[in-house]
Structures are given as structure tokens and as C-alpha cells.
PDB file of N, CA and C in Angstrom:
ATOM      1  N   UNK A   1     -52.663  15.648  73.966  1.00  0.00           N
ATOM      2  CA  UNK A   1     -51.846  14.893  74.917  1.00  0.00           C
ATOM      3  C   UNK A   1     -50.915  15.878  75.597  1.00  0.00           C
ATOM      4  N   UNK A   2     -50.805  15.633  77.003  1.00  0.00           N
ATOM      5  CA  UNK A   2     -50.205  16.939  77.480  1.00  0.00           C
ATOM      6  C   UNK A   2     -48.792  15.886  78.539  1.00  0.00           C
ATOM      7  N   UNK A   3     -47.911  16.464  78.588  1.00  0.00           N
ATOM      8  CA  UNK A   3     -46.959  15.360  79.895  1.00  0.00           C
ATOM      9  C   UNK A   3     -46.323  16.177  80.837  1.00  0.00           C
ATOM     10  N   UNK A   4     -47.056  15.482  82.082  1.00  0.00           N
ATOM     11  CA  UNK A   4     -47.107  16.504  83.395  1.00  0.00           C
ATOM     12  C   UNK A   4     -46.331  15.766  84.484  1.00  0.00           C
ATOM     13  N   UNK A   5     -45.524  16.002  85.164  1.00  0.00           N
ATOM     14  CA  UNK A   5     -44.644  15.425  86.300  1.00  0.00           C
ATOM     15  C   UNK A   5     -45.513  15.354  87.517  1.00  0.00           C
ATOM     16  N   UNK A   6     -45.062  14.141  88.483  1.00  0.00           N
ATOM     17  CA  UNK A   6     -46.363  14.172  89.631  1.00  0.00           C
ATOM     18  C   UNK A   6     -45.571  13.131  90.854  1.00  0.00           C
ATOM     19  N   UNK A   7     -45.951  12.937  91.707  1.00  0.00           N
ATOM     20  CA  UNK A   7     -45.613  11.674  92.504  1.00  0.00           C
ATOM     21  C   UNK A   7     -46.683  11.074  92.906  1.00  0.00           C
ATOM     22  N   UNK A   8     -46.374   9.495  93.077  1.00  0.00           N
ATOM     23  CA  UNK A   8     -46.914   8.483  93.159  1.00  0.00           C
ATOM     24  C   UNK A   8     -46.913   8.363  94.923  1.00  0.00           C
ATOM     25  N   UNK A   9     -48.480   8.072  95.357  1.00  0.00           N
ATOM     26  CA  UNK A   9     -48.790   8.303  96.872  1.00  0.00           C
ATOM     27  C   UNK A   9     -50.136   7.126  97.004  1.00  0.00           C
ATOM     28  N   UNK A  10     -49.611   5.875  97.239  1.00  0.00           N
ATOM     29  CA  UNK A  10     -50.303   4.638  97.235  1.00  0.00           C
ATOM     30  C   UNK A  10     -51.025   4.443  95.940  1.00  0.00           C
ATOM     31  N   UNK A  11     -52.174   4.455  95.684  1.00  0.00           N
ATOM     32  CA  UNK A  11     -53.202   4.505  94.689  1.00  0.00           C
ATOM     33  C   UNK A  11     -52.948   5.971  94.083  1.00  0.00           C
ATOM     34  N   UNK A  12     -52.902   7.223  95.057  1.00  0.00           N
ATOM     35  CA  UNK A  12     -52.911   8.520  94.206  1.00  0.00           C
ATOM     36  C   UNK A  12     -51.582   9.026  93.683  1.00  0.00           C
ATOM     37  N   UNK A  13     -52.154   9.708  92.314  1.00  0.00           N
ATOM     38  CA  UNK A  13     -50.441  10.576  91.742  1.00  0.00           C
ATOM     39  C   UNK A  13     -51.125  12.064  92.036  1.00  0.00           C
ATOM     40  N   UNK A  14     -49.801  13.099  92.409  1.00  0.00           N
ATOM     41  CA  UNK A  14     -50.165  14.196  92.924  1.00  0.00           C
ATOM     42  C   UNK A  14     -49.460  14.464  92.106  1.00  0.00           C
ATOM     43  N   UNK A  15     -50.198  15.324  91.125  1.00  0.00           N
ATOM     44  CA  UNK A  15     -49.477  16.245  90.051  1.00  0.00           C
ATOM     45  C   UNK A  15     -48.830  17.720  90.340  1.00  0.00           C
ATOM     46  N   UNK A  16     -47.721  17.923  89.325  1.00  0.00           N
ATOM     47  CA  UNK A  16     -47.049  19.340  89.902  1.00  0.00           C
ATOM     48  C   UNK A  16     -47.618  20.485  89.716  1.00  0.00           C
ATOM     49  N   UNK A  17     -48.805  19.839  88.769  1.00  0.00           N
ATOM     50  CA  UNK A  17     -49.546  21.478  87.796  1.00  0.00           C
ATOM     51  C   UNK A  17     -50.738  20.930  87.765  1.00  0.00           C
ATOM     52  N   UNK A  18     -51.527  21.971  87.681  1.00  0.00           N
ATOM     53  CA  UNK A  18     -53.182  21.599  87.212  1.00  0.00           C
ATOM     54  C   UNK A  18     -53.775  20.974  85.656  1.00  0.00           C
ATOM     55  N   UNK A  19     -54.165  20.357  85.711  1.00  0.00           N
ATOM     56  CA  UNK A  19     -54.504  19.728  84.501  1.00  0.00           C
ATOM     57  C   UNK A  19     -54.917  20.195  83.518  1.00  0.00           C
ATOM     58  N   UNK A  20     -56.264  21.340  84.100  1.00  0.00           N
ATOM     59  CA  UNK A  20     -57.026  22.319  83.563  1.00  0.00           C
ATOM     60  C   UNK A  20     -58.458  21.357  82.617  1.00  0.00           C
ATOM     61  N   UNK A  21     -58.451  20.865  83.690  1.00  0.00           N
ATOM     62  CA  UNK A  21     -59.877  19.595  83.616  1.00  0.00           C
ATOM     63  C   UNK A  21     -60.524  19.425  84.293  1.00  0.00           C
ATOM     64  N   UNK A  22     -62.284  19.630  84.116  1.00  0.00           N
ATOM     65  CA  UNK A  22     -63.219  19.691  84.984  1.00  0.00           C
ATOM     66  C   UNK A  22     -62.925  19.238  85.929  1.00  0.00           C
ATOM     67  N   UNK A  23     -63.397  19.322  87.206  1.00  0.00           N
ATOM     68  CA  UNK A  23     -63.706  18.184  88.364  1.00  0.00           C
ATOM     69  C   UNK A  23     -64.361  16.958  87.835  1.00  0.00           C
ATOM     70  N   UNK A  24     -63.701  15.598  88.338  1.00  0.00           N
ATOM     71  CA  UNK A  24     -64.694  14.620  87.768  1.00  0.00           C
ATOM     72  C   UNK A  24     -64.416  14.357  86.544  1.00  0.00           C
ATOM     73  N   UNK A  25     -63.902  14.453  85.373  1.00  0.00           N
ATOM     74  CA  UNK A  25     -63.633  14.589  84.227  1.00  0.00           C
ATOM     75  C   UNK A  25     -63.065  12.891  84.285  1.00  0.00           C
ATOM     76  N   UNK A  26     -63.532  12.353  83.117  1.00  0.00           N
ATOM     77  CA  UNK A  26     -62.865  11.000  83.363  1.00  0.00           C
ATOM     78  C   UNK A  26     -61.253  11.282  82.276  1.00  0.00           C
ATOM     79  N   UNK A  27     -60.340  10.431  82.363  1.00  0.00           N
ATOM     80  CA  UNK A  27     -59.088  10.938  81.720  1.00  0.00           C
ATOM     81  C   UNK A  27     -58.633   9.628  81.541  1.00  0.00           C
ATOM     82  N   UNK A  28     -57.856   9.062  80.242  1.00  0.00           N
ATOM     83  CA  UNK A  28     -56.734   8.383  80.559  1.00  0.00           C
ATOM     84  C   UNK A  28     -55.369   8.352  80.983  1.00  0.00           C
ATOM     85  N   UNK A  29     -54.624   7.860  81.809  1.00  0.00           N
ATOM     86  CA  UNK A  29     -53.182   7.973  81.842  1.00  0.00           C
ATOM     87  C   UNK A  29     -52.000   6.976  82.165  1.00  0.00           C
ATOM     88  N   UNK A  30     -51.834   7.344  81.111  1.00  0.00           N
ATOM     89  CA  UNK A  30     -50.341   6.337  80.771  1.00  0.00           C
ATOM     90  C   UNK A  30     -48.850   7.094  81.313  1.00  0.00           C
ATOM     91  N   UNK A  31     -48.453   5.889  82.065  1.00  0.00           N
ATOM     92  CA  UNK A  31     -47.352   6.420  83.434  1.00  0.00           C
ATOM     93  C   UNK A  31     -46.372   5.562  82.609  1.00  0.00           C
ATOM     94  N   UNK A  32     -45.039   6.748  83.115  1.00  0.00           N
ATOM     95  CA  UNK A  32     -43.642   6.530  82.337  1.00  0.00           C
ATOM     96  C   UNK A  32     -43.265   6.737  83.841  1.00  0.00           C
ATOM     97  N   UNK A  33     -42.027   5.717  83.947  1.00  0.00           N
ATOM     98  CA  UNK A  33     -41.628   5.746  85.980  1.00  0.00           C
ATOM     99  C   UNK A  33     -40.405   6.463  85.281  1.00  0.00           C
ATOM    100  N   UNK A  34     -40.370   7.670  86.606  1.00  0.00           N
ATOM    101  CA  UNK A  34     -38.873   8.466  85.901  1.00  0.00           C
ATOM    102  C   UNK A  34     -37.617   8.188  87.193  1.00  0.00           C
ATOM    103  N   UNK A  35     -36.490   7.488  86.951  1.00  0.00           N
ATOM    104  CA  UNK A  35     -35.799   7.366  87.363  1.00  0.00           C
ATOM    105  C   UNK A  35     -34.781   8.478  88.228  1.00  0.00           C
ATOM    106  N   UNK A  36     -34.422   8.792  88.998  1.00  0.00           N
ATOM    107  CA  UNK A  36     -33.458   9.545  89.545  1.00  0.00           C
ATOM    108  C   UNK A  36     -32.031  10.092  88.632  1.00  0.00           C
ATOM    109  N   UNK A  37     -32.007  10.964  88.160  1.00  0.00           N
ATOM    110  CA  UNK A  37     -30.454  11.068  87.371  1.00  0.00           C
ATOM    111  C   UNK A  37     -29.144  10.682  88.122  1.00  0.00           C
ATOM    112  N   UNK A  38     -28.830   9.954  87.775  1.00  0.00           N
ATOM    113  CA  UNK A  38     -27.170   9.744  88.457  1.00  0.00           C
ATOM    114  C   UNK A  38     -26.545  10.409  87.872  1.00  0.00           C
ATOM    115  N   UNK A  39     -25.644  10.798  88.771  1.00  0.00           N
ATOM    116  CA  UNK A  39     -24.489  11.729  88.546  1.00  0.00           C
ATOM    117  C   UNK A  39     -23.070  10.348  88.064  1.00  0.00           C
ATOM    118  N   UNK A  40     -22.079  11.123  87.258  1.00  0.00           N
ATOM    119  CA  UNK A  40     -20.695  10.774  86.599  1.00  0.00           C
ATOM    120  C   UNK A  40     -20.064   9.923  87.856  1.00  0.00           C
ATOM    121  N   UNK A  41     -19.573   9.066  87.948  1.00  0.00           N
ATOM    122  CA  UNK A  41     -18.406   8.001  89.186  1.00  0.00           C
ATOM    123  C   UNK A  41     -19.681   7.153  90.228  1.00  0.00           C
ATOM    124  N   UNK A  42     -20.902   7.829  90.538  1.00  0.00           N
ATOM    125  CA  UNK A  42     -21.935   6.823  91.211  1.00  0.00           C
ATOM    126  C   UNK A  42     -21.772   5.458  91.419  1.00  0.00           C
ATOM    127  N   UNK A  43     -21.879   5.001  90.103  1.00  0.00           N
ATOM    128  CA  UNK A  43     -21.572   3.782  90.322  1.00  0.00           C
ATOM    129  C   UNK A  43     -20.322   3.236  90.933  1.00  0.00           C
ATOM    130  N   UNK A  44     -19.090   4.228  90.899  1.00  0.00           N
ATOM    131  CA  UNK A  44     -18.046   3.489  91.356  1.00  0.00           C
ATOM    132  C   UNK A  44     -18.304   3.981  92.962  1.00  0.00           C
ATOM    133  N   UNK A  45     -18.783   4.863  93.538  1.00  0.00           N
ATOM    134  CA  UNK A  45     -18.924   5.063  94.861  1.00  0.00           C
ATOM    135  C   UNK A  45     -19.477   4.101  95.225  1.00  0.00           C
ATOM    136  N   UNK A  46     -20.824   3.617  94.593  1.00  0.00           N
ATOM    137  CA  UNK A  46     -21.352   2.358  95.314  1.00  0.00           C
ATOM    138  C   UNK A  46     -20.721   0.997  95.428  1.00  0.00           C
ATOM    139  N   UNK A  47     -20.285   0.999  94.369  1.00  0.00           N
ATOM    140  CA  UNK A  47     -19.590  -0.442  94.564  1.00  0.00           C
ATOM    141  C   UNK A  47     -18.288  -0.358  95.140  1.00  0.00           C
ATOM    142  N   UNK A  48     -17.939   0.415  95.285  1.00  0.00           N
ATOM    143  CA  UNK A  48     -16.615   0.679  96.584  1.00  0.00           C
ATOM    144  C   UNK A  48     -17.031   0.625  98.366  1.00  0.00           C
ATOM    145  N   UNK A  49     -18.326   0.437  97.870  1.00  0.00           N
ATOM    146  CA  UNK A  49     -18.511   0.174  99.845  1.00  0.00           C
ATOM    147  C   UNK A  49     -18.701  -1.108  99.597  1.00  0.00           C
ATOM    148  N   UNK A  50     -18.811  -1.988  98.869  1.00  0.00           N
ATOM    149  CA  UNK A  50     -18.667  -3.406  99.079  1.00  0.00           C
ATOM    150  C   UNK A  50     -17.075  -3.566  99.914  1.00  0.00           C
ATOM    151  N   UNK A  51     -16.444  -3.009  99.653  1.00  0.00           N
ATOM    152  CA  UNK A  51     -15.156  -3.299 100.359  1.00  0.00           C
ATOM    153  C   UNK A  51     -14.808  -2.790 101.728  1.00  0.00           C
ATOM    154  N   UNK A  52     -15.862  -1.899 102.521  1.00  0.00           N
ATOM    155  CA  UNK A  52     -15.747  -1.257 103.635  1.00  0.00           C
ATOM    156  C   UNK A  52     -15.385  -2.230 105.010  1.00  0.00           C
ATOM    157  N   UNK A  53     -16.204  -3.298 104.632  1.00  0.00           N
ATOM    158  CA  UNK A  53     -15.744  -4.264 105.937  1.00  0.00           C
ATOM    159  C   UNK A  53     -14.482  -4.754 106.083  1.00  0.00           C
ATOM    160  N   UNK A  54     -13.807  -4.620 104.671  1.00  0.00           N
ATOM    161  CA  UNK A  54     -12.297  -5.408 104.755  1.00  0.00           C
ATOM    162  C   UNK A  54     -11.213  -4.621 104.886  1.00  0.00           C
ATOM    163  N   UNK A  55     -10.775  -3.848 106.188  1.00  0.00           N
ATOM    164  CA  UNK A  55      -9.696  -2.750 106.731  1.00  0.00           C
ATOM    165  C   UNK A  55      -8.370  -3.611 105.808  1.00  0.00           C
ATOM    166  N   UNK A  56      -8.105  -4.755 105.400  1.00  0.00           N
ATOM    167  CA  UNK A  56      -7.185  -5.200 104.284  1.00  0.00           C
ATOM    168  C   UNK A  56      -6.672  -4.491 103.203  1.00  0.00           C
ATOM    169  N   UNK A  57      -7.582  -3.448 102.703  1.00  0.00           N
ATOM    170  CA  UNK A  57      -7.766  -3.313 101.539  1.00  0.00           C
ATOM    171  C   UNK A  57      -7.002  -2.210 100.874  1.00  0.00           C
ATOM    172  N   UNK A  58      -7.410  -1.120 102.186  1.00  0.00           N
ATOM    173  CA  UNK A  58      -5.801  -0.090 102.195  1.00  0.00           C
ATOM    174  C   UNK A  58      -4.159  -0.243 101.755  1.00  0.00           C
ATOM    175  N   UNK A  59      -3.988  -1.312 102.691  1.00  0.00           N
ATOM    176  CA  UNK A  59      -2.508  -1.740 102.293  1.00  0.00           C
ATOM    177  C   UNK A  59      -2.573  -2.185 101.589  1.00  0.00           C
ATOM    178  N   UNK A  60      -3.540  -3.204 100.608  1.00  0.00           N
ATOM    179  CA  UNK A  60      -3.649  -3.756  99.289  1.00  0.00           C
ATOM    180  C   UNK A  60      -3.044  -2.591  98.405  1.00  0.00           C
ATOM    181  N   UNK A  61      -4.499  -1.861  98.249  1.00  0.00           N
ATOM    182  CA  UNK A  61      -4.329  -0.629  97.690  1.00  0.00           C
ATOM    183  C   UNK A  61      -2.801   0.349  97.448  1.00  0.00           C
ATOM    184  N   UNK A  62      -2.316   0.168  98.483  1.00  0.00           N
ATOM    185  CA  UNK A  62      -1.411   1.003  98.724  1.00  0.00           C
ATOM    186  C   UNK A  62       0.184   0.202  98.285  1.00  0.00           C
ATOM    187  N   UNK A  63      -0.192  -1.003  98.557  1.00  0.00           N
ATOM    188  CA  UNK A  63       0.969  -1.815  97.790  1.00  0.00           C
ATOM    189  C   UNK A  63       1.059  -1.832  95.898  1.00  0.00           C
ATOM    190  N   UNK A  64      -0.075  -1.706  95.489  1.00  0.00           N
ATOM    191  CA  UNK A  64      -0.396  -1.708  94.330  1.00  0.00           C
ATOM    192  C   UNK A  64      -0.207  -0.108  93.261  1.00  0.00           C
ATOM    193  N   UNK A  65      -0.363   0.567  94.556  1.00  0.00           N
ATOM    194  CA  UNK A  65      -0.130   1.986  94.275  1.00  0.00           C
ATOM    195  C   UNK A  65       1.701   2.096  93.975  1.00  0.00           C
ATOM    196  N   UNK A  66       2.282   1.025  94.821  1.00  0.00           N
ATOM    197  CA  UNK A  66       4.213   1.120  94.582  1.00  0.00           C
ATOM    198  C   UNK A  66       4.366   0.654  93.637  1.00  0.00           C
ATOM    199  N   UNK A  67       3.640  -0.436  93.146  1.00  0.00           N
ATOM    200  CA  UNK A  67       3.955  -1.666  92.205  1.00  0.00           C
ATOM    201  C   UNK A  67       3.949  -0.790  91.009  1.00  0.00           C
ATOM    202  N   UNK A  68       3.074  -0.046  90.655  1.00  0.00           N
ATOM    203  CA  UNK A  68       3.054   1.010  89.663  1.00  0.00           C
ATOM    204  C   UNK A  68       3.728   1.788  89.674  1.00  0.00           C
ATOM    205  N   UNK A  69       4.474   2.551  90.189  1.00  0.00           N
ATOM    206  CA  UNK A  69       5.732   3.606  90.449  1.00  0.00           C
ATOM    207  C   UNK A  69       7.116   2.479  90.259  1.00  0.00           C
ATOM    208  N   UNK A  70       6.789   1.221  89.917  1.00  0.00           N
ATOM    209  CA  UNK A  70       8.052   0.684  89.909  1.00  0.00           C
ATOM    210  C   UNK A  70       8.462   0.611  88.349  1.00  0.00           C
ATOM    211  N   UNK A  71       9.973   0.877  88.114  1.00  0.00           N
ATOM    212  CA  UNK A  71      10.011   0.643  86.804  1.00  0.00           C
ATOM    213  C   UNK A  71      10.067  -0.260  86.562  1.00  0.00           C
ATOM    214  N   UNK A  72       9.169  -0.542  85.037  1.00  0.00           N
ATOM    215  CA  UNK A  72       9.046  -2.271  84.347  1.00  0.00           C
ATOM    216  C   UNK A  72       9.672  -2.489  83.527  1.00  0.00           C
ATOM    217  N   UNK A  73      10.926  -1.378  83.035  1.00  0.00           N
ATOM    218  CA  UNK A  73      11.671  -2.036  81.589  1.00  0.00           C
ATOM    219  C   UNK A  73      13.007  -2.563  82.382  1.00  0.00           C
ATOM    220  N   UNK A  74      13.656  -3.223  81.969  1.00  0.00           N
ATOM    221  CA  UNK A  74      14.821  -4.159  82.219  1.00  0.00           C
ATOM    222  C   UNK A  74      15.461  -2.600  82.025  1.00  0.00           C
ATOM    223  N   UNK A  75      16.564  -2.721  82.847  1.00  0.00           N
ATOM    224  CA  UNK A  75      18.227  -1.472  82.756  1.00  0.00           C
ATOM    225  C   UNK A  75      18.708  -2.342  82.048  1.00  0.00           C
ATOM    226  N   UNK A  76      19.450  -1.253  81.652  1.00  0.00           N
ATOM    227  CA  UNK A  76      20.815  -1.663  80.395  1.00  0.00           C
ATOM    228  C   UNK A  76      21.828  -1.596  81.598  1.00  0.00           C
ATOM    229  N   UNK A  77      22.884  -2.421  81.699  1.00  0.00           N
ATOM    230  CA  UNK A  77      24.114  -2.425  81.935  1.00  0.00           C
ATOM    231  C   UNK A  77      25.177  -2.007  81.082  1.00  0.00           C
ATOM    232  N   UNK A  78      25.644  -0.738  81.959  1.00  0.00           N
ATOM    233  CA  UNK A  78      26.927  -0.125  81.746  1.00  0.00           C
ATOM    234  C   UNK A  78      28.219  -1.500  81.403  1.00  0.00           C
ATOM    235  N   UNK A  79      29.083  -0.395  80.617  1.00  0.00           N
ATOM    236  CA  UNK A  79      30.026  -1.698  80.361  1.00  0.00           C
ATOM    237  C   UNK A  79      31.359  -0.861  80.863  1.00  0.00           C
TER     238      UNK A  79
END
């Protein structure tokens, strides 16, 4: 059993390497679909253009960005 990388071209797979099998040779083959590697944050790039149509979202953003710089513990009063 040998496992060889190839692309898929309607009915034909075009392999990256030679098989090293007659012409004509009958063969079985069992196909594993190989996915694209994603890279680390992907997913958050994509689902951040769901929000591209809504120019809203900035100042959202950006209000939310103060809300956090605000302090949340109660002051003590001086006496």
C-alpha cells in the first residue's frame, strides 16, 4: 500500500508521482479528501465580514472599547 497526493479533474485524479505500475495495470483506490490547512484566527476573519455591511459597528466597537477603560470598582470617599 503506497499513499500518493494527486488532484481530482472530473472523473480523473492526476497524481504528483508515478506509481511505478504497468500501463493498464488494474489498481484499487481508496480516496481520503484532504482539506486545506487553516491557519490560527481564520475563522475569526471570516466571520467578521458578516458585519461588513453594517458601517454601525465601528462606533459600537469603539464605544465598547471606553466601556472597558472605565473603572468598575466603586471609589472610596475621602473623609
Amino acid at each position: 500500500m503506497k499513499a500518493i497526493h494527486g488532484k481530482v479533474h472530473g472523473k480523473t485524479i492526476e497524481l504528483d508521482e508515478d506509481l511505478g505500475v504497468a500501463e493498464g495495470q488494474d489498481v484499487e483506490v481508496h480516496v481520503k479528501i484532504l482539506y486545506p490547512s487553516k491557519t490560527w484566527g481564520e475563522g475569526i476573519v471570516r466571520s467578521a465580514g458578516g458585519w461588513a455591511d453594517h458601517p454601525e459597528m465601528d462606533s459600537i466597537m469603539e464605544e465598547i472599547q471606553r466601556n472597558r477603560k472605565l473603572e468598575r470598582r466603586p471609589q472610596m470617599e475621602s473623609e
